[in-house]
C-alpha atoms as a PDB file:
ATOM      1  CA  UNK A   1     -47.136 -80.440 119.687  1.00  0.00           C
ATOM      2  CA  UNK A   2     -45.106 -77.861 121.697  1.00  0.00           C
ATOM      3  CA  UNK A   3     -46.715 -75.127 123.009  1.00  0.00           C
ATOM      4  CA  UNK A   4     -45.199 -71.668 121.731  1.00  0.00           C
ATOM      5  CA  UNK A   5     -45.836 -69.366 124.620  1.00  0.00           C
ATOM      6  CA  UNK A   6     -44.613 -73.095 127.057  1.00  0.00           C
ATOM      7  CA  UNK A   7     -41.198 -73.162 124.513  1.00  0.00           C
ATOM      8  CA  UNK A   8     -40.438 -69.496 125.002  1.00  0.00           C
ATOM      9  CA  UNK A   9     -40.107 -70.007 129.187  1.00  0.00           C
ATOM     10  CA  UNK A  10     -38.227 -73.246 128.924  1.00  0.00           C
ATOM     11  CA  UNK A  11     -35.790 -70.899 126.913  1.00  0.00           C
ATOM     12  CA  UNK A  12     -35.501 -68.763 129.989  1.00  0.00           C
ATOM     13  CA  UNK A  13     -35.366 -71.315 132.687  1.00  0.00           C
ATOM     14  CA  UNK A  14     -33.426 -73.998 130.943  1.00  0.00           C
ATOM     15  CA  UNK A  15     -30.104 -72.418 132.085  1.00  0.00           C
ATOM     16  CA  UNK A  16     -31.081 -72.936 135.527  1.00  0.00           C
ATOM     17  CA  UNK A  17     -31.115 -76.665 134.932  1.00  0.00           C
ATOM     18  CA  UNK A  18     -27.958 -77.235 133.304  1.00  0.00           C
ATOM     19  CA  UNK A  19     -25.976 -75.318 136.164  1.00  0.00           C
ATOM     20  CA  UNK A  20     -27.626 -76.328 139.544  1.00  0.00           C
ATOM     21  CA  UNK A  21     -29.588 -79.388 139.510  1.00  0.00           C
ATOM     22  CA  UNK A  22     -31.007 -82.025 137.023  1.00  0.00           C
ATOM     23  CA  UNK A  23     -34.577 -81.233 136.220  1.00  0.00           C
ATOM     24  CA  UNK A  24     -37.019 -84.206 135.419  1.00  0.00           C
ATOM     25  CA  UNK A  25     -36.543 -84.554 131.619  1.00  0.00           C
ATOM     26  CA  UNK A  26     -39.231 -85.984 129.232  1.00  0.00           C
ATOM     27  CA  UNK A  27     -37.994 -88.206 126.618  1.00  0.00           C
ATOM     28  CA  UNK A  28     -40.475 -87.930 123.560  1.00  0.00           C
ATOM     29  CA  UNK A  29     -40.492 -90.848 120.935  1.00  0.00           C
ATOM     30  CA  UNK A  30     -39.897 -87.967 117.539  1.00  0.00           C
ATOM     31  CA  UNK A  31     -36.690 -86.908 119.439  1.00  0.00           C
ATOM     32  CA  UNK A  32     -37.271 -83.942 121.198  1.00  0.00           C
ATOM     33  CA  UNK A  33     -37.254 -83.311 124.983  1.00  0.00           C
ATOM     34  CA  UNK A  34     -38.500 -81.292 127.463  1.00  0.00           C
ATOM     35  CA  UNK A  35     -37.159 -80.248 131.040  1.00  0.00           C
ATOM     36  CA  UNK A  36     -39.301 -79.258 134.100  1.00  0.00           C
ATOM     37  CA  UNK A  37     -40.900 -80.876 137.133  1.00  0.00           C
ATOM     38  CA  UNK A  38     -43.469 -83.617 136.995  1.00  0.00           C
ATOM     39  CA  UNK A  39     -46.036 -82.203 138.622  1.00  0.00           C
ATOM     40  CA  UNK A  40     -49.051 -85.140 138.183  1.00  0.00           C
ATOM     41  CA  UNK A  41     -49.249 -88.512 135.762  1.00  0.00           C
ATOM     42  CA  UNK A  42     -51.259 -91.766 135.452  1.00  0.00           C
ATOM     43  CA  UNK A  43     -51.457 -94.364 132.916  1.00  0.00           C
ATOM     44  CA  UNK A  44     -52.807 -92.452 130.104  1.00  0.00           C
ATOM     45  CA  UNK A  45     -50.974 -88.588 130.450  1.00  0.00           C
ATOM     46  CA  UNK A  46     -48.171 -86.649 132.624  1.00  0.00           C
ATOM     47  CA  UNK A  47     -48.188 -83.337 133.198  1.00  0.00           C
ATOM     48  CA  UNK A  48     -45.135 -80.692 133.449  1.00  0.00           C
ATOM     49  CA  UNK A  49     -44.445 -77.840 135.430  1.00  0.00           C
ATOM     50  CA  UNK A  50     -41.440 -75.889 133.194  1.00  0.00           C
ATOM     51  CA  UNK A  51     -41.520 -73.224 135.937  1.00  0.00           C
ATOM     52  CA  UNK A  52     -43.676 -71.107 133.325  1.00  0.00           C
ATOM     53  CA  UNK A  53     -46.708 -72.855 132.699  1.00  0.00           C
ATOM     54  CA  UNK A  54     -47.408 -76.644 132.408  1.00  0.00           C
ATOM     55  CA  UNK A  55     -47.554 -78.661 129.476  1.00  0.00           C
ATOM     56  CA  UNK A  56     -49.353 -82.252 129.133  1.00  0.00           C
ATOM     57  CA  UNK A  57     -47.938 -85.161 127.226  1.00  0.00           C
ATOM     58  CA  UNK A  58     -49.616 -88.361 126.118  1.00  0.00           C
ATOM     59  CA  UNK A  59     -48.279 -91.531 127.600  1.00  0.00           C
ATOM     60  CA  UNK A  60     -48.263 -93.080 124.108  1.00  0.00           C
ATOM     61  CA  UNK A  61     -45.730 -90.121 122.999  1.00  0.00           C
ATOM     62  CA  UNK A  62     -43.278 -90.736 125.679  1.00  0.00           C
ATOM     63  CA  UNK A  63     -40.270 -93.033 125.188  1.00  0.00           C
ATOM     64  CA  UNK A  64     -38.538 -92.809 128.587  1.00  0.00           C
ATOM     65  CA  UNK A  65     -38.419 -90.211 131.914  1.00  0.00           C
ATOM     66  CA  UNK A  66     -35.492 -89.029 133.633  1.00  0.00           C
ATOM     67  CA  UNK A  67     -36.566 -87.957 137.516  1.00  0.00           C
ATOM     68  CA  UNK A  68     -34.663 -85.663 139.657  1.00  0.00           C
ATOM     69  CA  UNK A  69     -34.071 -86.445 142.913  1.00  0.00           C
ATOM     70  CA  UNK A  70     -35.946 -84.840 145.862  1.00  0.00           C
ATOM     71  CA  UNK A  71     -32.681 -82.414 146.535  1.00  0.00           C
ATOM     72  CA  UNK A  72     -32.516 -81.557 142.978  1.00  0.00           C
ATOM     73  CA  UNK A  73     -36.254 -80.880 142.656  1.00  0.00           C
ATOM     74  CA  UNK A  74     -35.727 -78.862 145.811  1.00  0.00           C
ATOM     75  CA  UNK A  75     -33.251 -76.757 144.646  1.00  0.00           C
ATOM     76  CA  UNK A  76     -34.956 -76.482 140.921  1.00  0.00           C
ATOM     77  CA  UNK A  77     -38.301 -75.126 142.431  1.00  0.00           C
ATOM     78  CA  UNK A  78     -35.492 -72.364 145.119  1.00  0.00           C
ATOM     79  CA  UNK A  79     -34.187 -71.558 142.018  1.00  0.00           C
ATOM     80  CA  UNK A  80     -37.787 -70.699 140.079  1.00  0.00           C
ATOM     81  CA  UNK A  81     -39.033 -68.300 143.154  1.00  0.00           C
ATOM     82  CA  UNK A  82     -35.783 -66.785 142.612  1.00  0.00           C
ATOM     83  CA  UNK A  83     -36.107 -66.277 139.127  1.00  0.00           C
ATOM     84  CA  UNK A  84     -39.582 -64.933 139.791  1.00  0.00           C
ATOM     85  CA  UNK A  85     -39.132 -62.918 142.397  1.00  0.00           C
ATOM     86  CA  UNK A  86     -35.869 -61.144 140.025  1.00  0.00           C
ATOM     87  CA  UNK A  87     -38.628 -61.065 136.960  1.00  0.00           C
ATOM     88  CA  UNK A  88     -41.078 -59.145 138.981  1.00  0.00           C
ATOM     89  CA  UNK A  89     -38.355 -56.605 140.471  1.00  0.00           C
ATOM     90  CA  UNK A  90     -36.911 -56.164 136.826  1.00  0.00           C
ATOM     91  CA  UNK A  91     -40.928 -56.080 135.690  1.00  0.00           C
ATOM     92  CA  UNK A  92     -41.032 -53.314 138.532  1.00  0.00           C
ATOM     93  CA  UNK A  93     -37.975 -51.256 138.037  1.00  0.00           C
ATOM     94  CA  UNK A  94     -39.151 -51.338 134.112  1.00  0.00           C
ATOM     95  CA  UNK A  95     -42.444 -49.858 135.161  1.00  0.00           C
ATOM     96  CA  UNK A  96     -40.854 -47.312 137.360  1.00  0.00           C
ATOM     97  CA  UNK A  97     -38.325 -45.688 134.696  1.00  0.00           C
ATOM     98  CA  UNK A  98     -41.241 -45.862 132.052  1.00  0.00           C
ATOM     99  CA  UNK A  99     -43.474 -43.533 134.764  1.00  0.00           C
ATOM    100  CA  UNK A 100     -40.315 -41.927 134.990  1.00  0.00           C
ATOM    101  CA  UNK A 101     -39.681 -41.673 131.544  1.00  0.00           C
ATOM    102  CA  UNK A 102     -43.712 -40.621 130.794  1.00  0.00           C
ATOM    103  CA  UNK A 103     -44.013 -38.053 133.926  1.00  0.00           C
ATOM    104  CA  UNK A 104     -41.006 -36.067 132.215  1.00  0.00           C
ATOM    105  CA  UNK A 105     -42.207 -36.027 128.507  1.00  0.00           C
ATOM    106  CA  UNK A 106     -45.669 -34.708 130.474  1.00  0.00           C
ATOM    107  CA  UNK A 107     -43.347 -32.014 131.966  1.00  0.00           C
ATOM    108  CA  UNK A 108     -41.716 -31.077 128.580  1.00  0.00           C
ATOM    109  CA  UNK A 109     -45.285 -31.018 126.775  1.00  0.00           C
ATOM    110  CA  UNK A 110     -46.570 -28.864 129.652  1.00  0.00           C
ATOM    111  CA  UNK A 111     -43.809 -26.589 129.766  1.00  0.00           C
ATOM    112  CA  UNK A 112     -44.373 -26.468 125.765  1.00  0.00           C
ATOM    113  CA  UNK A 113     -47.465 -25.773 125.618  1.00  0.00           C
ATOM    114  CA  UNK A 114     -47.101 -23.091 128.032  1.00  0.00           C
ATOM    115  CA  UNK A 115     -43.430 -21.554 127.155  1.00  0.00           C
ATOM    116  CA  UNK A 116     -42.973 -22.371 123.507  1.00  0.00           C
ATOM    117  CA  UNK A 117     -44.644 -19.656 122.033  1.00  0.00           C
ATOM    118  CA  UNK A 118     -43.282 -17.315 124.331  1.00  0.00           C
ATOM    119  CA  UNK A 119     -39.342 -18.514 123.925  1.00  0.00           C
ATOM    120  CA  UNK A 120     -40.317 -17.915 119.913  1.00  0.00           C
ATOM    121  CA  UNK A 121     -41.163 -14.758 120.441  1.00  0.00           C
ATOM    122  CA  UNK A 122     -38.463 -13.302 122.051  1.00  0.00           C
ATOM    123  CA  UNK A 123     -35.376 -13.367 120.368  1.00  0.00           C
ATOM    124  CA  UNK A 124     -32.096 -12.033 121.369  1.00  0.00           C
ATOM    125  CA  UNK A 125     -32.619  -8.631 120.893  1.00  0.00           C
ATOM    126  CA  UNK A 126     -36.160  -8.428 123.114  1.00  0.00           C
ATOM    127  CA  UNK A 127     -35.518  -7.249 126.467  1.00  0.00           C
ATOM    128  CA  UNK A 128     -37.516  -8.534 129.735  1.00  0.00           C
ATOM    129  CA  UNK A 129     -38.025  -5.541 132.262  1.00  0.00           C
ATOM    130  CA  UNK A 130     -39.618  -6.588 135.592  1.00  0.00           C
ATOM    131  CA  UNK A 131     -42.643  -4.302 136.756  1.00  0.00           C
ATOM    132  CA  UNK A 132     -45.021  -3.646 139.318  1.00  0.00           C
ATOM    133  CA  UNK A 133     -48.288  -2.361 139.970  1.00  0.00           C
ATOM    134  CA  UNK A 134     -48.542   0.702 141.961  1.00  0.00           C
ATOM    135  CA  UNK A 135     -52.402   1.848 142.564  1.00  0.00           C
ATOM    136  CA  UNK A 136     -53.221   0.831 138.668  1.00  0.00           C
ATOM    137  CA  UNK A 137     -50.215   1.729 137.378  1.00  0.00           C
ATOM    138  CA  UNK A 138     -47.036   0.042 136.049  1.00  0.00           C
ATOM    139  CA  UNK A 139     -44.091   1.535 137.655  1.00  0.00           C
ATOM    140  CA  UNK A 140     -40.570   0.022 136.664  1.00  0.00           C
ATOM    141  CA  UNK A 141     -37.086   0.718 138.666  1.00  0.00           C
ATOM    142  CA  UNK A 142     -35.007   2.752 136.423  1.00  0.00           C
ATOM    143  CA  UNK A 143     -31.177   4.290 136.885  1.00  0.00           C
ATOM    144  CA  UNK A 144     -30.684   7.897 135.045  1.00  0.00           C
ATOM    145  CA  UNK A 145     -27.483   9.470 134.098  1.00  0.00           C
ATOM    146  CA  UNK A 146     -25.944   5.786 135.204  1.00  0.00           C
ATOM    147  CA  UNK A 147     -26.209   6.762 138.545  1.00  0.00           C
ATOM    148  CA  UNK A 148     -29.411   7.585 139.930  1.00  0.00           C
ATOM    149  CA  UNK A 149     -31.857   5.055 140.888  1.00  0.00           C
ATOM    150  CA  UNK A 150     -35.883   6.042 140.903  1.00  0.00           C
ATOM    151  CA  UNK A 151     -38.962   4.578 140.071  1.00  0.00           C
ATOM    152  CA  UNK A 152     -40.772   5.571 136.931  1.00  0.00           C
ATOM    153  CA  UNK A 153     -44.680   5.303 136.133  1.00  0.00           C
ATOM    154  CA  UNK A 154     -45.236   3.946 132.729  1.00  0.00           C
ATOM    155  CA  UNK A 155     -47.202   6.038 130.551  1.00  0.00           C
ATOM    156  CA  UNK A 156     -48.163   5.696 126.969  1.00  0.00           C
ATOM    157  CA  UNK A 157     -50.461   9.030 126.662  1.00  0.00           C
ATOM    158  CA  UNK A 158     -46.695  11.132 128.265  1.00  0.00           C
ATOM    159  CA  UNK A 159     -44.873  12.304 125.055  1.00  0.00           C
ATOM    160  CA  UNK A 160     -41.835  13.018 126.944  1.00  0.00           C
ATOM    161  CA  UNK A 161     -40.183  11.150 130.145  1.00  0.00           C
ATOM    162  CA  UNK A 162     -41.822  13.393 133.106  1.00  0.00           C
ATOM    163  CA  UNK A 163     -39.108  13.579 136.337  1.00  0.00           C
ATOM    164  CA  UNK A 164     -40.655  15.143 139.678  1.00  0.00           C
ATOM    165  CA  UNK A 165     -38.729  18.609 140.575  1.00  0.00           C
ATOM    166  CA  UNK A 166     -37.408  16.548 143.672  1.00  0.00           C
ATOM    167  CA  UNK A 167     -35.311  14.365 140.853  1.00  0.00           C
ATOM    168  CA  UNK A 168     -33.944  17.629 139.944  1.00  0.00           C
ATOM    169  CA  UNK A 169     -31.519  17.953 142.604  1.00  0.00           C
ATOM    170  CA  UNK A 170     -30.388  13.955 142.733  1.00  0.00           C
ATOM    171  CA  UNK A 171     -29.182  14.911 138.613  1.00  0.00           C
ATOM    172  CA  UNK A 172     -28.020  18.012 139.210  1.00  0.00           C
ATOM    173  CA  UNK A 173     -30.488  20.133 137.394  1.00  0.00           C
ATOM    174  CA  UNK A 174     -30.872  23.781 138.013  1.00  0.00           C
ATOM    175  CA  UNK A 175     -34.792  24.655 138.679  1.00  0.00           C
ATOM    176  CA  UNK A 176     -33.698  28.290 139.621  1.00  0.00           C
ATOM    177  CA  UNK A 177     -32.589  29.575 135.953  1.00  0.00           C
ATOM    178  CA  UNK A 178     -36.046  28.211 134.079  1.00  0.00           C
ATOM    179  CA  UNK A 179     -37.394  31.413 132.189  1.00  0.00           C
ATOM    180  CA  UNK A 180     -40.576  31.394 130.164  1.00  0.00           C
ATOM    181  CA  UNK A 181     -40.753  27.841 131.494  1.00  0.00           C
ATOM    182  CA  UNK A 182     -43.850  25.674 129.331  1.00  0.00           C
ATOM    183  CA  UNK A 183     -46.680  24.392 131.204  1.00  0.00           C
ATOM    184  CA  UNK A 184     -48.361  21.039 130.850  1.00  0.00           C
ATOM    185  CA  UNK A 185     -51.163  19.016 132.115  1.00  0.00           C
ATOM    186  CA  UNK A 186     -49.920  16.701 135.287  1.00  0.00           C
ATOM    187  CA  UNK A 187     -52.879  15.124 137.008  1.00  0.00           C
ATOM    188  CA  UNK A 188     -55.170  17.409 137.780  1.00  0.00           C
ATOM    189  CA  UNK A 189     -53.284  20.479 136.893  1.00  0.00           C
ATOM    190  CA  UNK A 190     -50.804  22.295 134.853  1.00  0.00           C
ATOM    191  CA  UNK A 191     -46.904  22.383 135.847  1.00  0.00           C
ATOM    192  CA  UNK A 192     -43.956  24.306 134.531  1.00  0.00           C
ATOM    193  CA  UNK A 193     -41.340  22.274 133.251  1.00  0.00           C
ATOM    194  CA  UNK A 194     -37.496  22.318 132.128  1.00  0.00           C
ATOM    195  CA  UNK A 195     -36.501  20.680 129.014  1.00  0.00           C
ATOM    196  CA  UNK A 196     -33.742  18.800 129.321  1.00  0.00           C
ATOM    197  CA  UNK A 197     -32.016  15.704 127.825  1.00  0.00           C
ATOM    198  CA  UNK A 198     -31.156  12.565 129.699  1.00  0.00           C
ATOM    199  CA  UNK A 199     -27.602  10.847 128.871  1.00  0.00           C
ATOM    200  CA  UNK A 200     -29.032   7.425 129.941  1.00  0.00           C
ATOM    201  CA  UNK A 201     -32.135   5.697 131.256  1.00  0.00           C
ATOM    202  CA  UNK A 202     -31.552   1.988 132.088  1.00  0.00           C
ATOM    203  CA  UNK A 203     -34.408  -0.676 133.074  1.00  0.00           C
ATOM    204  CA  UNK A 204     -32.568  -3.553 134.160  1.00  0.00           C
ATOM    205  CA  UNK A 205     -30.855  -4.630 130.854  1.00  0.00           C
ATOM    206  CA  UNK A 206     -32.029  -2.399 128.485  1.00  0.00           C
ATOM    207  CA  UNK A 207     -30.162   0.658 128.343  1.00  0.00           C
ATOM    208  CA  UNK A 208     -31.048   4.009 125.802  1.00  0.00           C
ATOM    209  CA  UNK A 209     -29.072   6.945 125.437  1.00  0.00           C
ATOM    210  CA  UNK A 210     -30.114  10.733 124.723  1.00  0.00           C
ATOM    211  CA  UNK A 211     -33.709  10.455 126.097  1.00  0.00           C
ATOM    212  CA  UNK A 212     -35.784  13.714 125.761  1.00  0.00           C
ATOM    213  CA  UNK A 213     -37.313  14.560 129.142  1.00  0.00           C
ATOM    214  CA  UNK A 214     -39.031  17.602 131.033  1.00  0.00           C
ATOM    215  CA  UNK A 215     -38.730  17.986 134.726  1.00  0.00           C
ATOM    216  CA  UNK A 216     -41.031  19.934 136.811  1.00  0.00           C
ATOM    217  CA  UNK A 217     -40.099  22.884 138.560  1.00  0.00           C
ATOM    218  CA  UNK A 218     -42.080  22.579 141.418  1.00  0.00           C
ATOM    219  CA  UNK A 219     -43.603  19.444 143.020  1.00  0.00           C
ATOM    220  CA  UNK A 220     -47.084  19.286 144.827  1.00  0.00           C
ATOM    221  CA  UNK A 221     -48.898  17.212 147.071  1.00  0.00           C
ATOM    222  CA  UNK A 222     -50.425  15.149 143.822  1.00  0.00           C
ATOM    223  CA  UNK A 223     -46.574  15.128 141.898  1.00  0.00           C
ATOM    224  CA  UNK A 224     -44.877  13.694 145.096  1.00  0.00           C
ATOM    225  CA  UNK A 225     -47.239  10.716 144.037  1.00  0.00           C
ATOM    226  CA  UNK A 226     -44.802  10.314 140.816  1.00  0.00           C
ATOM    227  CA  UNK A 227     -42.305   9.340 143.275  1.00  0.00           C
ATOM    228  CA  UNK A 228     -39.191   9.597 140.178  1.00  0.00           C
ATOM    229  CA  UNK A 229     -41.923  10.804 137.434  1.00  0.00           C
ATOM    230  CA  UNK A 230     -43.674   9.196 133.993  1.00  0.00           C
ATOM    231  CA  UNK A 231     -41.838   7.132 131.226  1.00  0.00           C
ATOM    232  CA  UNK A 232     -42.919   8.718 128.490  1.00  0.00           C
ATOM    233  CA  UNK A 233     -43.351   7.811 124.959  1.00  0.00           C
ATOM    234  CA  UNK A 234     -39.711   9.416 124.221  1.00  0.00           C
ATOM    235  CA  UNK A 235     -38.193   6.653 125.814  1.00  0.00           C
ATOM    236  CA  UNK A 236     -41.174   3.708 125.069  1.00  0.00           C
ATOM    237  CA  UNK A 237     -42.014   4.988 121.603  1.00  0.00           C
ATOM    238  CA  UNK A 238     -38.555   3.325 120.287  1.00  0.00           C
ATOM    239  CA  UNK A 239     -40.022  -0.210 120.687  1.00  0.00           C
ATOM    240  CA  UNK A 240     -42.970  -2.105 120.351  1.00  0.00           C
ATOM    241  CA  UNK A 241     -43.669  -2.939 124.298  1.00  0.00           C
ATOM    242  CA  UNK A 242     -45.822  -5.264 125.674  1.00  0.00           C
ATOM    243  CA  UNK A 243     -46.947  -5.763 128.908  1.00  0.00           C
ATOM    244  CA  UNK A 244     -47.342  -9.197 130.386  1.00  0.00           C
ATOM    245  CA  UNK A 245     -49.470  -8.874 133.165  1.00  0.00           C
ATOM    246  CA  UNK A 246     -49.823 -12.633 134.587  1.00  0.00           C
ATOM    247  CA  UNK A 247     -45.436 -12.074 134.897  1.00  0.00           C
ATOM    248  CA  UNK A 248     -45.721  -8.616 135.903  1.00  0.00           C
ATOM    249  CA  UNK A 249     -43.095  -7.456 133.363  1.00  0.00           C
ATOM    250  CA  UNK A 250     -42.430  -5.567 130.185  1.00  0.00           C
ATOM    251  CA  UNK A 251     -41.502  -6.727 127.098  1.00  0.00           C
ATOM    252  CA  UNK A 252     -39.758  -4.592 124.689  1.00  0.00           C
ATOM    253  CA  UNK A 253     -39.150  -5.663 121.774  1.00  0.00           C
ATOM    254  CA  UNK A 254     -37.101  -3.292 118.820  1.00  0.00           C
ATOM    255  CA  UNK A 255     -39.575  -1.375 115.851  1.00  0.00           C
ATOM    256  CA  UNK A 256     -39.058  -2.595 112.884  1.00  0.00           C
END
């Protein structure tokens, strides 16, 4: 009987045979043959090499042997190593694209697990605003009136946006003409301030218009800390905003 796994490498090597040399070729008595090299006999059994594995015959099954000649048996076992040596680079490539292949579905599971949940969070209408921390605080870069750049504190417990007097002169506010100014509680004291409304206040993408503010008349030693002054929940209160603090940025997102 022929063995399966010994049937399924003839099929790959027979090919070889037919266009470079004659292989030795086994003649068996129920019809069938078999191509390869003799690699050992005696009276009572022969053996095979088919380049994939041997296979062992019974001299009483044989009916007649055709042997290659010591060129062709030459060239047959050249043409083997070559085969072999192709099998293993192919075997390696194979290897290399499936690391390839695995390495990058790694990457996409990674960057899943670790950016999905984000990317379905924020939708088209969320805005990212990068931040930094200043001293415990968030402070943002922010443009007023579409034309003046500052830097802005972020501050939840601020009901209004908060500017420094020194911002008044960059907008164009008038400090001098601020009867019966209010006073409120900035740091450790209380400051008059001017009410005023801002046209624009712009972080990076996100842009609102008609923003409620107050602006301090005077500035101390303490205020000059403000640099540009406090966001204030006039401006923040008209999203949900979250702060993510391993990106350093803002997240605002609209109320519903």
């Amino acid at each position: 009987m022929f063995n399966k796994k010994i049937l399924a490498a003839l099929s790959v090597f027979s090919f070889l045979f037919a266009m470079t040399a004659y292989a030795d070729t086994i003649y068996l008595k129920n019809g069938k043959s078999l191509q390869g090299l003799i690699s050992r006999e005696d009276e009572d059994a022969l053996e095979m090499d088919v380049g994939g594995g041997t296979v062992v015959f019974r001299a009483e099954e044989i009916q007649r042997i055709y042997r290659s000649t010591p060129k062709e048996t030459e060239e047959i076992r050249n043409n083997w190593e070559l085969n072999k040596i192709q099998r293993e680079k192919t075997k390696a490539q194979d290897m290399e694209e499936k690391a390839k292949a695995s390495a990058k579905w790694d990457a996409m599971v990674d960057e899943e697990r670790r950016y999905g949940a984000e990317r379905r969070y924020i939708d088209a209408n969320t805005k990212i605003v990068q931040a930094s921390r200043d001293r415990g605080h968030i402070r943002v870069d922010a443009v007023l009136n579409e034309d003046v750049h500052t830097s802005l504190i972020v501050d939840t417990g601020c009901p209004v946006v908060l500017l420094t007097a020194s911002m008044a002169g960059k907008l164009g506010i008038d400090l001098k003409n601020a009867p019966n100014a209010p006073e409120v509680m900035v740091l450790n004291g209380k400051h008059k301030v001017k009410q005023i409304v801002l046209k624009t206040i712009k972080l990076g993408d996100l842009e609102e218009k008609n923003v409620a503010a107050q602006v301090m008349v005077e500035d101390d030693r303490e205020t000059r800390q403000l640099k540009g002054g406090l966001l204030g929940m006039s401006f923040l209160g008209r999203f949900n905003v979250t702060f993510d603090q391993k990106k350093s940025r803002l997240i605002f997102r609209p109320r519903l």
